[in-house]
PDB file of N, CA and C in Angstrom:
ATOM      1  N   UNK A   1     -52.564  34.214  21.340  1.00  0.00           N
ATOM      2  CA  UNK A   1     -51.251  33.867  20.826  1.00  0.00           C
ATOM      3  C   UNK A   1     -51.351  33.139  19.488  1.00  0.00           C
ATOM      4  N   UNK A   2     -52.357  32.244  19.623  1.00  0.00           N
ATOM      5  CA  UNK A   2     -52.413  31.919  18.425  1.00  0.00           C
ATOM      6  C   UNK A   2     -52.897  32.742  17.249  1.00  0.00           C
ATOM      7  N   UNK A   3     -53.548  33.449  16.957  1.00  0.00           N
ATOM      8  CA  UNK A   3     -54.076  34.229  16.506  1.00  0.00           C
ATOM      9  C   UNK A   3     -52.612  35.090  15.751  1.00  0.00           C
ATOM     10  N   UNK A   4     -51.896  35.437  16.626  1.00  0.00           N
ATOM     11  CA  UNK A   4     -50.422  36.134  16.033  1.00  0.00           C
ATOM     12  C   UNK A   4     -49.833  35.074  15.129  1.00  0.00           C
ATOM     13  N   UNK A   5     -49.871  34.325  15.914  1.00  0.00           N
ATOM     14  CA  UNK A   5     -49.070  33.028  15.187  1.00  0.00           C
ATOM     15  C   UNK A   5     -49.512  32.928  13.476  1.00  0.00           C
ATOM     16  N   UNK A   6     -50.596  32.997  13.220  1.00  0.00           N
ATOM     17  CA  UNK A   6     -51.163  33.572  12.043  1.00  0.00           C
ATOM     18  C   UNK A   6     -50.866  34.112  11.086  1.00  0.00           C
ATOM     19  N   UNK A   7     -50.864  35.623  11.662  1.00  0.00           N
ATOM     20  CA  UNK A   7     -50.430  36.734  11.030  1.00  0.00           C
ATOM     21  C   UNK A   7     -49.326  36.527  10.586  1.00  0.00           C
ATOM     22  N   UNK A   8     -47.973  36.414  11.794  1.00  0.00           N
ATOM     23  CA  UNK A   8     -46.519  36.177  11.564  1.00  0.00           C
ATOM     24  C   UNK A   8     -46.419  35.248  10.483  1.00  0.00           C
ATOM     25  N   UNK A   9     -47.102  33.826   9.944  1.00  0.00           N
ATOM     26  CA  UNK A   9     -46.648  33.165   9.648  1.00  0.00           C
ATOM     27  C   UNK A   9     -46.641  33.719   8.452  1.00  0.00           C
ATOM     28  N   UNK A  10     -47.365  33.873   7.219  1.00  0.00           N
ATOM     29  CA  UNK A  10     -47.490  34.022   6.288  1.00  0.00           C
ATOM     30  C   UNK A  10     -46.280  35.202   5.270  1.00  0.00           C
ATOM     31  N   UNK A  11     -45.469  36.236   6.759  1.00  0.00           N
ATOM     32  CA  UNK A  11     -44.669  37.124   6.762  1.00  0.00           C
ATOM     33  C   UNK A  11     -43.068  36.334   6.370  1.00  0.00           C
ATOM     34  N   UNK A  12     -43.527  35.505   7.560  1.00  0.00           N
ATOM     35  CA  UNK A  12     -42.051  34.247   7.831  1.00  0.00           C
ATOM     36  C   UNK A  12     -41.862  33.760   6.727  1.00  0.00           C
ATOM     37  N   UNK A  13     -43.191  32.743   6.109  1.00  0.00           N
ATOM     38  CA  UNK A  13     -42.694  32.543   5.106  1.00  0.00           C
ATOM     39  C   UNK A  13     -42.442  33.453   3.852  1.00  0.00           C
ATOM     40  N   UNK A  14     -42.916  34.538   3.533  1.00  0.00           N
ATOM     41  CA  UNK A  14     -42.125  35.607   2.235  1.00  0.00           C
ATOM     42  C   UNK A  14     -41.255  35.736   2.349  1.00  0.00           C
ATOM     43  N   UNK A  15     -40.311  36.060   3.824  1.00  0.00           N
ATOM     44  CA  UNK A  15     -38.803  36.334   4.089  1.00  0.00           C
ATOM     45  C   UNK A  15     -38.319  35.410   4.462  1.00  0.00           C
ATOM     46  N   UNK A  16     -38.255  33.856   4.202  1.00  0.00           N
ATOM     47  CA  UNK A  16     -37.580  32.736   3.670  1.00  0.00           C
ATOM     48  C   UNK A  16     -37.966  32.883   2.653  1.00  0.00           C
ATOM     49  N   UNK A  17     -38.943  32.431   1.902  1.00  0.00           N
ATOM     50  CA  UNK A  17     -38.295  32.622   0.384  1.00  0.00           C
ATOM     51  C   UNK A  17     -37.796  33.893  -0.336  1.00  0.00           C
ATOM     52  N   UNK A  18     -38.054  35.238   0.196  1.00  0.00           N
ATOM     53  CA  UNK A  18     -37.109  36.402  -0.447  1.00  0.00           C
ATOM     54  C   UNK A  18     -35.497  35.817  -0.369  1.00  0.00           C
ATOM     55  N   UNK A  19     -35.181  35.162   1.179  1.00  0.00           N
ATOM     56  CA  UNK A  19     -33.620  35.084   1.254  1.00  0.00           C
ATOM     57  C   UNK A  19     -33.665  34.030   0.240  1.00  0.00           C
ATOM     58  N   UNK A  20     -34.136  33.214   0.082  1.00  0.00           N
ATOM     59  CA  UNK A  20     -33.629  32.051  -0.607  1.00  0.00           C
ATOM     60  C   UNK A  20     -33.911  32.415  -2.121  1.00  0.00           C
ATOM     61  N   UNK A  21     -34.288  33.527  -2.442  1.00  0.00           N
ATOM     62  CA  UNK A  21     -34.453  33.729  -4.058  1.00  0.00           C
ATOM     63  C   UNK A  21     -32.735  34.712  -4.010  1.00  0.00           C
ATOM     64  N   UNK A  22     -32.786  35.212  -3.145  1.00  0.00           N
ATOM     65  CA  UNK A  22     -31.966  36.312  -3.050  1.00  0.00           C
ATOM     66  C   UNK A  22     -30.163  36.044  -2.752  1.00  0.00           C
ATOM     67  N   UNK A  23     -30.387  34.523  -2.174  1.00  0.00           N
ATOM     68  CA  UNK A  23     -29.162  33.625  -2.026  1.00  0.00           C
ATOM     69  C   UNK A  23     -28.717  32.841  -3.150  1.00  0.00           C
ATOM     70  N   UNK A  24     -29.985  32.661  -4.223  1.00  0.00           N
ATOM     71  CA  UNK A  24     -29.479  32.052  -5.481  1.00  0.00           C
ATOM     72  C   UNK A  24     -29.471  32.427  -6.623  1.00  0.00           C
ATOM     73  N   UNK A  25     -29.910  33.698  -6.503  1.00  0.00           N
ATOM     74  CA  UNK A  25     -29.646  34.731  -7.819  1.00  0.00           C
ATOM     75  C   UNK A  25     -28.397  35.549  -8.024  1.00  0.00           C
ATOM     76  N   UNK A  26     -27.060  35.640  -7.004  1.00  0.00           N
ATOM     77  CA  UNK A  26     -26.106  35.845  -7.513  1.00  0.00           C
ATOM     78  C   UNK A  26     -25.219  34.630  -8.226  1.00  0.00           C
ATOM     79  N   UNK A  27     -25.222  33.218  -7.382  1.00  0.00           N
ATOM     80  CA  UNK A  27     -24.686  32.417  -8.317  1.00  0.00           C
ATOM     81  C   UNK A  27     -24.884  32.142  -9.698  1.00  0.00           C
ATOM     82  N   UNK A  28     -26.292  32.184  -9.869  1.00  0.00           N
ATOM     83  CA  UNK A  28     -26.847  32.006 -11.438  1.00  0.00           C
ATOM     84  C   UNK A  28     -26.626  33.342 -11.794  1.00  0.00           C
ATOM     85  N   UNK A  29     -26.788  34.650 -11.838  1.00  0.00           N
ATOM     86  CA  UNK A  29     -25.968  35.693 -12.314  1.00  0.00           C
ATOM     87  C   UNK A  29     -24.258  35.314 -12.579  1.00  0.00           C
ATOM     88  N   UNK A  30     -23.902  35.024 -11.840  1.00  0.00           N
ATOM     89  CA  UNK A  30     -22.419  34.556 -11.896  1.00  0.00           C
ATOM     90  C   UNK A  30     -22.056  33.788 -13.083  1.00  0.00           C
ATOM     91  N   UNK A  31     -23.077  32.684 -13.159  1.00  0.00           N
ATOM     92  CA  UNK A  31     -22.599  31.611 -14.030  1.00  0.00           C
ATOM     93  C   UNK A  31     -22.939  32.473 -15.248  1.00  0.00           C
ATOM     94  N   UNK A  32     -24.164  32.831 -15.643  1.00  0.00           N
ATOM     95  CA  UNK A  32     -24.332  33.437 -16.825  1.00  0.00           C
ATOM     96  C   UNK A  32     -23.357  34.386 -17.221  1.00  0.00           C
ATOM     97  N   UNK A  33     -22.711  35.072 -16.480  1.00  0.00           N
ATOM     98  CA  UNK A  33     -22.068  36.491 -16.627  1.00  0.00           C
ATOM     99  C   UNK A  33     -20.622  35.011 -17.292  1.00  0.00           C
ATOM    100  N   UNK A  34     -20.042  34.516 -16.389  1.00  0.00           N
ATOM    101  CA  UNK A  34     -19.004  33.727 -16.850  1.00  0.00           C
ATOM    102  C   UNK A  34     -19.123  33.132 -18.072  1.00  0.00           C
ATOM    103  N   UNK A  35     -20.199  32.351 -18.884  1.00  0.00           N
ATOM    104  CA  UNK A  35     -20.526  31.892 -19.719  1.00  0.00           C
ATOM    105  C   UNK A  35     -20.929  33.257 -20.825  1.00  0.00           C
ATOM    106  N   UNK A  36     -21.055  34.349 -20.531  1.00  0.00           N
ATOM    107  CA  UNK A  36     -21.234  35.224 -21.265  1.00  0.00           C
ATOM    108  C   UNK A  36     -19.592  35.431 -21.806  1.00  0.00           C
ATOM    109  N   UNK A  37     -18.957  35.950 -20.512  1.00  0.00           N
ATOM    110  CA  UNK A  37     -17.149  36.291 -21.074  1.00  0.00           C
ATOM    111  C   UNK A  37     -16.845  35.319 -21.973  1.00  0.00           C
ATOM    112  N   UNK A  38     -16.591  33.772 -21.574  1.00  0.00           N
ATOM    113  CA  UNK A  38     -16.375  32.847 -22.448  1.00  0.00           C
ATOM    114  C   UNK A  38     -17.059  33.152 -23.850  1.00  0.00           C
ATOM    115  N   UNK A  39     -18.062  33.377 -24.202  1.00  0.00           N
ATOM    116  CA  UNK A  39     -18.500  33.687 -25.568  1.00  0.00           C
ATOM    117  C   UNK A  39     -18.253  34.861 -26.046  1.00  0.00           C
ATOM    118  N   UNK A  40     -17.850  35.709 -25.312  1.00  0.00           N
ATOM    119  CA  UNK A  40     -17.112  36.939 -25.900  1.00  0.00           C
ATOM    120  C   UNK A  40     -15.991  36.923 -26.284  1.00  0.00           C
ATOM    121  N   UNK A  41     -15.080  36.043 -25.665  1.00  0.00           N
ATOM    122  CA  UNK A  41     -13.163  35.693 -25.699  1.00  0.00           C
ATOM    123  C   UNK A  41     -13.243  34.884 -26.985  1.00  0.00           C
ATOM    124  N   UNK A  42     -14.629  33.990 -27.091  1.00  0.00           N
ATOM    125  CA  UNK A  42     -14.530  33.190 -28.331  1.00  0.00           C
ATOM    126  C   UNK A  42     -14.468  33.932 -30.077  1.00  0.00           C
ATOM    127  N   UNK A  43     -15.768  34.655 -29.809  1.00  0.00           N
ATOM    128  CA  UNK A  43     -16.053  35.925 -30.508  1.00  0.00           C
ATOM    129  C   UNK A  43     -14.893  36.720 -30.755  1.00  0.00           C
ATOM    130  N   UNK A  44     -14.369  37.056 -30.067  1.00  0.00           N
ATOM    131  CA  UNK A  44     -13.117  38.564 -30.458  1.00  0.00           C
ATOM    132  C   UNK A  44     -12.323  37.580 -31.205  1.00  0.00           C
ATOM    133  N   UNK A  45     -11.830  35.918 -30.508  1.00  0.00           N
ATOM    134  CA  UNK A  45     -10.585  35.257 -31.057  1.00  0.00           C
ATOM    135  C   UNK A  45     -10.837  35.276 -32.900  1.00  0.00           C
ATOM    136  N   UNK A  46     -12.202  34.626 -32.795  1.00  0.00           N
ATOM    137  CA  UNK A  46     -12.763  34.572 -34.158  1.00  0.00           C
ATOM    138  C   UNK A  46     -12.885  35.503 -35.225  1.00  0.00           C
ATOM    139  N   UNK A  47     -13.000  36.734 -34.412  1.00  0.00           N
ATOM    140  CA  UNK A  47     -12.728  37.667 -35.239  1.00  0.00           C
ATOM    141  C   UNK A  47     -11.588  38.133 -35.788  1.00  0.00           C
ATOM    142  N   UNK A  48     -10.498  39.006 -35.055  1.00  0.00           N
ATOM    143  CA  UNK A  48      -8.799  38.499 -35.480  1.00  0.00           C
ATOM    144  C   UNK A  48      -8.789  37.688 -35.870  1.00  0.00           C
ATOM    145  N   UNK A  49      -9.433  36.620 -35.875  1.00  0.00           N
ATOM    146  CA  UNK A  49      -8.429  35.725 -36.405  1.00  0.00           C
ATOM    147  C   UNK A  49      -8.756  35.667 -38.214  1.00  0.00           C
ATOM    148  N   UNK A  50     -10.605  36.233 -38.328  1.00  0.00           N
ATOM    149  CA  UNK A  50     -11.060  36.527 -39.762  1.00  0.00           C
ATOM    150  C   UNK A  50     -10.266  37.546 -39.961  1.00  0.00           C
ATOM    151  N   UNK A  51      -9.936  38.374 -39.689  1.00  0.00           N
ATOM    152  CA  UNK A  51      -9.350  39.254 -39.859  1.00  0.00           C
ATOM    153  C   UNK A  51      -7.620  39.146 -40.367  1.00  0.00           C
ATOM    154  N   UNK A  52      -6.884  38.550 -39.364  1.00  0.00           N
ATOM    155  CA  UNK A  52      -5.632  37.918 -39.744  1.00  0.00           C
ATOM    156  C   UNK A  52      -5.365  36.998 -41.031  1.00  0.00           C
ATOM    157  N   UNK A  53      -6.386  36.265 -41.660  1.00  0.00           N
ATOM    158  CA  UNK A  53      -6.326  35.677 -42.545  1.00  0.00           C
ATOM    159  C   UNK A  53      -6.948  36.086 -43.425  1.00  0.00           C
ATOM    160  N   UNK A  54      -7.440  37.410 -43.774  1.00  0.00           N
ATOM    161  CA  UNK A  54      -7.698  38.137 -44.990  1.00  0.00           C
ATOM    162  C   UNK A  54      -6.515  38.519 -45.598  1.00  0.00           C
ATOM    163  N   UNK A  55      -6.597  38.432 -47.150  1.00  0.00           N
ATOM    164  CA  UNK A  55      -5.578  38.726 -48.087  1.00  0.00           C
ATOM    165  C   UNK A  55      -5.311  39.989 -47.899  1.00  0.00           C
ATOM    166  N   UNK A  56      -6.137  41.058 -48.246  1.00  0.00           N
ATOM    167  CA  UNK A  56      -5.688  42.420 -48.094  1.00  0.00           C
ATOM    168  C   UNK A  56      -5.430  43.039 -46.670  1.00  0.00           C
ATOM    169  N   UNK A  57      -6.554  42.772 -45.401  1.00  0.00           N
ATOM    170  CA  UNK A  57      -5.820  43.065 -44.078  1.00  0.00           C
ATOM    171  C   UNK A  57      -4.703  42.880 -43.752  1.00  0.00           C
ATOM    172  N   UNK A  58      -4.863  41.357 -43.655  1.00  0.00           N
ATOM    173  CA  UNK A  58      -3.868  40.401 -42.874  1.00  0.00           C
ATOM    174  C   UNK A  58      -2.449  40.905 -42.779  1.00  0.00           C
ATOM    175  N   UNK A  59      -1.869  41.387 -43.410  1.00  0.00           N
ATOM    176  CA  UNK A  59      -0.055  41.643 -43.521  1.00  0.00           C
ATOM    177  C   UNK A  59      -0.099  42.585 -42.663  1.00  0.00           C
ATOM    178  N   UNK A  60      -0.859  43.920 -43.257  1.00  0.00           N
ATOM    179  CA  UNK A  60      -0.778  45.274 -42.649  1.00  0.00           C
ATOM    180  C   UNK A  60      -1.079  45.069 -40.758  1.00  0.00           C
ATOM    181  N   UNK A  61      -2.425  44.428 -40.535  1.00  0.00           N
ATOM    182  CA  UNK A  61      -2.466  43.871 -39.445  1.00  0.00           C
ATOM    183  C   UNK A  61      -1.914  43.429 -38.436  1.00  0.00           C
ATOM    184  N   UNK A  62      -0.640  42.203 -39.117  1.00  0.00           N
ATOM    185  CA  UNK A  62       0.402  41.303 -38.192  1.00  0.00           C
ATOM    186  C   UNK A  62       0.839  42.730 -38.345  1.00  0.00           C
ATOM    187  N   UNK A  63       1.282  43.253 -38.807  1.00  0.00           N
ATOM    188  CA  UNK A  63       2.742  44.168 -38.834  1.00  0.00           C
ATOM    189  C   UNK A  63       2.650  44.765 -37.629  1.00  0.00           C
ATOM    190  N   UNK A  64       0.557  45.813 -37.434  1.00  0.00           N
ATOM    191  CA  UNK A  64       0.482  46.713 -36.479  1.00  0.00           C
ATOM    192  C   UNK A  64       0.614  45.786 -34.990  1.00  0.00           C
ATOM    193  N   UNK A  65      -0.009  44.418 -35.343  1.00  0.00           N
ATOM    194  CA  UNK A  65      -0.034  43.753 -33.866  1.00  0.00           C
ATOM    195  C   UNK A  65       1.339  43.412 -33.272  1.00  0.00           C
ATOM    196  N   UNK A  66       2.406  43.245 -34.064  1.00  0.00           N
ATOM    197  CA  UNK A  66       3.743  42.901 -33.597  1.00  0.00           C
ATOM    198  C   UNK A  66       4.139  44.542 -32.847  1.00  0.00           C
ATOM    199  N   UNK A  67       3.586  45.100 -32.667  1.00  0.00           N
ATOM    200  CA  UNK A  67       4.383  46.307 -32.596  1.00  0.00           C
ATOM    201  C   UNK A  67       3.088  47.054 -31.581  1.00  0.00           C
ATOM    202  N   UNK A  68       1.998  46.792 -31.471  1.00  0.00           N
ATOM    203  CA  UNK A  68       0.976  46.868 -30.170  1.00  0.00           C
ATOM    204  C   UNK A  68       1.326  46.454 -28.990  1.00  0.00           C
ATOM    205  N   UNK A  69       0.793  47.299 -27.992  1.00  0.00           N
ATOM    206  CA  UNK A  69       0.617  47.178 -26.457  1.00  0.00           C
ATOM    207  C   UNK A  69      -0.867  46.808 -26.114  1.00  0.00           C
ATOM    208  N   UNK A  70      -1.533  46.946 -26.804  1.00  0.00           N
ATOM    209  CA  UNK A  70      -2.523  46.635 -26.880  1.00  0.00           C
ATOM    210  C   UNK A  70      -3.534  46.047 -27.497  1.00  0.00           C
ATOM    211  N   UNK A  71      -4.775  45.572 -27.734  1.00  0.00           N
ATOM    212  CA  UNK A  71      -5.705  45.304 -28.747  1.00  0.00           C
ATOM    213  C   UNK A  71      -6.946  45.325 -28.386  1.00  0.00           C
ATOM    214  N   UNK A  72      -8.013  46.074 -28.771  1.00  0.00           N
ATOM    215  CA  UNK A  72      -9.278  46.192 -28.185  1.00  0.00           C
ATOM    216  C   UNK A  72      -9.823  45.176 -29.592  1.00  0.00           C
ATOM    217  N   UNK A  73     -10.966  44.314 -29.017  1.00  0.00           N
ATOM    218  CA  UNK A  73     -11.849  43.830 -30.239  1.00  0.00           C
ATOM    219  C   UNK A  73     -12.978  43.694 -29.587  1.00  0.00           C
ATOM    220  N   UNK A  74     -13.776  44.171 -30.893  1.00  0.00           N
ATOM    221  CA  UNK A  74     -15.252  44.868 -30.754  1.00  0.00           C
ATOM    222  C   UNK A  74     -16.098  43.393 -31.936  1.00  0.00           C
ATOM    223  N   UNK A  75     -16.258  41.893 -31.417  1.00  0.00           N
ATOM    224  CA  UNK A  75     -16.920  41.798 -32.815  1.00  0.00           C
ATOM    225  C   UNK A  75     -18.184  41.819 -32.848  1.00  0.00           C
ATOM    226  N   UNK A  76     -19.110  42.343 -32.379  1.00  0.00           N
ATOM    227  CA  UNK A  76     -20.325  43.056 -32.892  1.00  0.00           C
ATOM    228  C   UNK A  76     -20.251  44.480 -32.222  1.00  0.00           C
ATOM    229  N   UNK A  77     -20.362  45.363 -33.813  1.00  0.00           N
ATOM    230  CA  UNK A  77     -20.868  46.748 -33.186  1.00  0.00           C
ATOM    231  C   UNK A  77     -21.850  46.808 -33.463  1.00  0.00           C
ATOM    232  N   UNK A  78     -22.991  47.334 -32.877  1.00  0.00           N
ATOM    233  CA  UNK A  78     -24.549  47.725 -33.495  1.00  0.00           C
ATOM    234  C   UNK A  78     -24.441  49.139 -33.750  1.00  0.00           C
ATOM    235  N   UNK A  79     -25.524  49.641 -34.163  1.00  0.00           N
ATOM    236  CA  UNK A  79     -25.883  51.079 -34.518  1.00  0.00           C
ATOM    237  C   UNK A  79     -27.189  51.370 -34.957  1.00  0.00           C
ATOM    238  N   UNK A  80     -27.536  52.412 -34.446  1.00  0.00           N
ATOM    239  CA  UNK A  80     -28.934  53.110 -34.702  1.00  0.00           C
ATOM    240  C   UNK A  80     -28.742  54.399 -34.745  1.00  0.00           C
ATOM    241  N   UNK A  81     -30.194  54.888 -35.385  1.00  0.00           N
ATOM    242  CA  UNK A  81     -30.049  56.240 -35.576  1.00  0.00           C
ATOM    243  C   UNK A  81     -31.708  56.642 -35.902  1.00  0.00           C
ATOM    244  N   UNK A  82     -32.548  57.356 -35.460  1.00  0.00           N
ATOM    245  CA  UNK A  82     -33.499  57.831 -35.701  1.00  0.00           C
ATOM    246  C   UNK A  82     -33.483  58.963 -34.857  1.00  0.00           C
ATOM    247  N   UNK A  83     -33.532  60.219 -35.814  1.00  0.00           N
ATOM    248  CA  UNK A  83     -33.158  61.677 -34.890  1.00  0.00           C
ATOM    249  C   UNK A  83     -31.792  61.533 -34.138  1.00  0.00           C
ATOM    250  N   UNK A  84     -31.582  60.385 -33.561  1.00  0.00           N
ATOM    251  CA  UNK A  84     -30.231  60.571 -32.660  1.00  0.00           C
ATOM    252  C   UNK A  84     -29.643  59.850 -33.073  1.00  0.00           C
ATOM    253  N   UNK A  85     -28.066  59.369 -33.099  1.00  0.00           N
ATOM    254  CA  UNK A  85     -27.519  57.991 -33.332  1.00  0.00           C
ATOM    255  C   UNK A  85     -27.059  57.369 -31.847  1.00  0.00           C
ATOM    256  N   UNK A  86     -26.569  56.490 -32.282  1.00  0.00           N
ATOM    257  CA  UNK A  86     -26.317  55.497 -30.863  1.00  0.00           C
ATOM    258  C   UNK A  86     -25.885  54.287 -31.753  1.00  0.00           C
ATOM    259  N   UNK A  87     -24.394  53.981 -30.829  1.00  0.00           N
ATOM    260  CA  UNK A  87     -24.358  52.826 -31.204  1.00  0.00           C
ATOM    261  C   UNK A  87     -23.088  51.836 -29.797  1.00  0.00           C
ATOM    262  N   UNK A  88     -23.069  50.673 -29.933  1.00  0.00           N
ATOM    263  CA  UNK A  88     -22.324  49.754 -28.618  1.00  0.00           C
ATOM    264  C   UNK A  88     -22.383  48.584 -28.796  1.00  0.00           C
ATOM    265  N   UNK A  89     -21.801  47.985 -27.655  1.00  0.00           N
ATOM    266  CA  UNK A  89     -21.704  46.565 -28.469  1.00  0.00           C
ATOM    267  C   UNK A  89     -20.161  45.909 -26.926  1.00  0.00           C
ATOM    268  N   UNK A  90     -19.825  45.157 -27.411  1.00  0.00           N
ATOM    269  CA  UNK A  90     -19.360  44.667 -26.418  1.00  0.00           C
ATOM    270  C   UNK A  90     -17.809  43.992 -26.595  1.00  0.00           C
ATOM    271  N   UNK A  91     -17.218  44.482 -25.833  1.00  0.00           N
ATOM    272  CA  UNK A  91     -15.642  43.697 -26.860  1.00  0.00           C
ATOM    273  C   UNK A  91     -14.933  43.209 -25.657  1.00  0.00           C
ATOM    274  N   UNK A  92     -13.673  42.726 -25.754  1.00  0.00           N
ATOM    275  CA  UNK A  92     -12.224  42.430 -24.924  1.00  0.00           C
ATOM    276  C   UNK A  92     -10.784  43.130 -25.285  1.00  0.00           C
ATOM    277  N   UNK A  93     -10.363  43.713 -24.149  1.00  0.00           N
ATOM    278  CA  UNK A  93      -9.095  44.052 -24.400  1.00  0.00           C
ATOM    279  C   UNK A  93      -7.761  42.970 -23.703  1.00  0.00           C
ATOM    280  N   UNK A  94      -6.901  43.448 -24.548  1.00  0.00           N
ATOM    281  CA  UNK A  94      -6.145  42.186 -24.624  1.00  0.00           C
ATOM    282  C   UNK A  94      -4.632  42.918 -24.489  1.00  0.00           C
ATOM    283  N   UNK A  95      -3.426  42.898 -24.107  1.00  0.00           N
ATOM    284  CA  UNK A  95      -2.493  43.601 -23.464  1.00  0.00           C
ATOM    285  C   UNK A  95      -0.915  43.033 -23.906  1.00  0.00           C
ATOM    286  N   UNK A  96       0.067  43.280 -24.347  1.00  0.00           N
ATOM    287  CA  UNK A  96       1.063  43.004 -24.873  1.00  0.00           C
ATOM    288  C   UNK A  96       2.020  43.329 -23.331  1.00  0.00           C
ATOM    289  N   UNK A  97       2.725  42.472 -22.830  1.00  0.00           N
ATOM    290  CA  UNK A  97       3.707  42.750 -21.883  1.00  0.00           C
ATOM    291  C   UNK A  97       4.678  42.958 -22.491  1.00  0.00           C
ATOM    292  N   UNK A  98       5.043  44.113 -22.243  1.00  0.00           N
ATOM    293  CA  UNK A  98       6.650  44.176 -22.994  1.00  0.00           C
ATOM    294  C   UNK A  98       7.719  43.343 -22.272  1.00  0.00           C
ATOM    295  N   UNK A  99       7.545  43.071 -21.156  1.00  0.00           N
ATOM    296  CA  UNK A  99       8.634  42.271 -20.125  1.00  0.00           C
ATOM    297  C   UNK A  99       8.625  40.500 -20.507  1.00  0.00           C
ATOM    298  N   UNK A 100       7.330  40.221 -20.485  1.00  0.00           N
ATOM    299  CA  UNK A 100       7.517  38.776 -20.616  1.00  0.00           C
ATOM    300  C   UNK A 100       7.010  38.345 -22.238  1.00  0.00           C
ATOM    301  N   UNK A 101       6.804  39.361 -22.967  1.00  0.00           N
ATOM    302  CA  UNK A 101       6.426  39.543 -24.634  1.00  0.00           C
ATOM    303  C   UNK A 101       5.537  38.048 -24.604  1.00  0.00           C
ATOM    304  N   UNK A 102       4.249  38.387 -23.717  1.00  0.00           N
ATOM    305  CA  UNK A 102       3.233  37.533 -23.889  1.00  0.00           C
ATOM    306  C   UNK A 102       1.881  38.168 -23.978  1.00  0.00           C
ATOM    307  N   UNK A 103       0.780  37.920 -24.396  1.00  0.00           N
ATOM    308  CA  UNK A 103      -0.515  38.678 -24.354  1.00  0.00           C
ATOM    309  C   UNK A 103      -1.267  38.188 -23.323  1.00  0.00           C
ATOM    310  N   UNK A 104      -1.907  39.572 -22.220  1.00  0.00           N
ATOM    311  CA  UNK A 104      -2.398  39.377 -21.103  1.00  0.00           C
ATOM    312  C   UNK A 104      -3.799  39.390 -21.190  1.00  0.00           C
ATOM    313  N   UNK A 105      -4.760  39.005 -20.974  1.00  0.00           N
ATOM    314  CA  UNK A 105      -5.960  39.820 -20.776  1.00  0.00           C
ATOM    315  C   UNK A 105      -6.804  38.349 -20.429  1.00  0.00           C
ATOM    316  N   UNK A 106      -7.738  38.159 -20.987  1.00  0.00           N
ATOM    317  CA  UNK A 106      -9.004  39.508 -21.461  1.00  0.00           C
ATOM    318  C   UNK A 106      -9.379  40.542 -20.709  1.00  0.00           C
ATOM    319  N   UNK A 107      -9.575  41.996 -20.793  1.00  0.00           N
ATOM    320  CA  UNK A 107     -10.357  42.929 -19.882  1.00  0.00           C
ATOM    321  C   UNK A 107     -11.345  43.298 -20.742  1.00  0.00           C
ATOM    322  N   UNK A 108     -12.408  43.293 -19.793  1.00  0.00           N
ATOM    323  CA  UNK A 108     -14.067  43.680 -20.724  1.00  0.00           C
ATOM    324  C   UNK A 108     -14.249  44.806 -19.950  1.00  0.00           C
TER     325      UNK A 108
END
């Protein structure tokens, strides 16, 4: 019996610590992923908002956003290209209620 006792143990303990790696890697996924959105919502704001306060955009801009249902912002696009192109990047969409004429979102 003892002899099993042995074997088992060394098993026991990998599958306590698998659960316990495996119980705290969605919260810290979580937090990062949350702290990621937050720096993305910051990012897009920052961008419109460079954008809104450019001399030559800016007018044409308010005009289209008063009159949007929507707004996607992308502020980093990347791009590559060797033989193929490719390019992505990560943005927020952002939603005009026509009922309560407030902006809804973020959706990533």
């Amino acid at each position: 019996m003892n002899a099993t006792w042995k074997c088992r143990r060394p098993r026991t303990l990998s599958l306590m610590l698998l659960l316990a790696a495996v119980a705290w890697a969605p919260s810290h996924a979580l937090a990062d992923d949350a702290q990621d959105a937050r720096q993305l919502v910051e990012k897009a704001r920052l961008t419109l908002q460079a954008f809104t306060a450019d001399k030559e955009m800016g007018p044409p801009l308010k005009r289209l956003l008063r009159r949007a249902t929507g707004v996607l912002i992308y502020p980093q696009v990347l791009r590559a290209a060797f033989l193929v192109g490719a390019s992505g990047g990560s943005g927020a969409l952002v939603v005009h209620e026509a009922q309560t004429k407030q902006w809804a979102g973020p959706a990533f």
